[in-house]
C-alpha atoms as a PDB file:
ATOM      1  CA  UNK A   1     165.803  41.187 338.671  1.00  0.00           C
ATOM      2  CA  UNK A   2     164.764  37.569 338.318  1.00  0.00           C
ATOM      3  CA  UNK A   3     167.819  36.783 336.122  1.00  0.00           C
ATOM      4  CA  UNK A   4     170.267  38.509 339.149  1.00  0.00           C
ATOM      5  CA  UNK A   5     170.707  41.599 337.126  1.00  0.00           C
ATOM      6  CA  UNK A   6     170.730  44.818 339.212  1.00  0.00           C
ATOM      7  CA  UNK A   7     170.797  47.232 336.566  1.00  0.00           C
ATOM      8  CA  UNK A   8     171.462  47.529 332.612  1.00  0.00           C
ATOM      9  CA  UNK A   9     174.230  49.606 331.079  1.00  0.00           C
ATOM     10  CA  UNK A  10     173.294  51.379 327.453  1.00  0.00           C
ATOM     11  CA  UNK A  11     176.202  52.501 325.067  1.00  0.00           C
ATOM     12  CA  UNK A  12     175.553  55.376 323.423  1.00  0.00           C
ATOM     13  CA  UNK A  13     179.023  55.934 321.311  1.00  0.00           C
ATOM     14  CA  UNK A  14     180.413  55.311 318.166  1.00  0.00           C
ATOM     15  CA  UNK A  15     176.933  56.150 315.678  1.00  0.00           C
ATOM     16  CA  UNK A  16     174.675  53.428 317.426  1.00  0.00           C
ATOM     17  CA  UNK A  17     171.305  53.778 317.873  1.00  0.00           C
ATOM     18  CA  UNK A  18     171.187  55.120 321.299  1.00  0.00           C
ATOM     19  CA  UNK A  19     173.434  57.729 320.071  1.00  0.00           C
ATOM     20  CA  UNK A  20     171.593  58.924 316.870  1.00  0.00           C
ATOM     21  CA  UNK A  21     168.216  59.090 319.590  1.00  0.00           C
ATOM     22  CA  UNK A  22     170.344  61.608 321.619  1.00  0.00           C
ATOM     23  CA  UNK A  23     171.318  63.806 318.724  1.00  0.00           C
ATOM     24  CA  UNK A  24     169.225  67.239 318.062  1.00  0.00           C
ATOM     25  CA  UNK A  25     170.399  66.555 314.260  1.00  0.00           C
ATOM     26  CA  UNK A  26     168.606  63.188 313.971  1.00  0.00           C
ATOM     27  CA  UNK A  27     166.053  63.405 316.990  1.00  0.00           C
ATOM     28  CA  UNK A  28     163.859  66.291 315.964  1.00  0.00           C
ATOM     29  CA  UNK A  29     160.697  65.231 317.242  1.00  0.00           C
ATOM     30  CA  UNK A  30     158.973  67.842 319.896  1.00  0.00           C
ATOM     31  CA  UNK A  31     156.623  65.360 321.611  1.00  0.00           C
ATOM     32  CA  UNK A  32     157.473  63.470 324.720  1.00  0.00           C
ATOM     33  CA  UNK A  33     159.121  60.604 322.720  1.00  0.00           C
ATOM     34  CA  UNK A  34     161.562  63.087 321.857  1.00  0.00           C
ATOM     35  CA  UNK A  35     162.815  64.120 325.317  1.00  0.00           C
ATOM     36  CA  UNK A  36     166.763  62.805 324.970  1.00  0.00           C
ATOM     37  CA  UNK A  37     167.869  63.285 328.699  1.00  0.00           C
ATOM     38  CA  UNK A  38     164.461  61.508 329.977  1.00  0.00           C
ATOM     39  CA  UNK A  39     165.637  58.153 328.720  1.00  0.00           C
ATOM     40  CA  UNK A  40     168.893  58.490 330.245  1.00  0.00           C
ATOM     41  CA  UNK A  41     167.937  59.905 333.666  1.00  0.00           C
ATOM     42  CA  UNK A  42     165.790  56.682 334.287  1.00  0.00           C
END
């Protein structure tokens, strides 16, 4: 907010990193660090 920003915009297409966190193949953790929705719906 001190830079003017009013929000941040995270790709998650095309095999980045954002993406492979979403998947259930590569994101098999069962702890809250593996919650994939959680860290978009924030």
């Amino acid at each position: 907010m001190q830079a003017g920003f009013h929000g941040v915009e995270l790709h998650a297409g095309h095999g980045y990193l954002l993406a492979q966190f979403l998947s259930r193949v590569n994101n098999t953790r069962d702890d809250e660090y593996g919650d994939r929705i959680a860290l978009l719906s924030q």
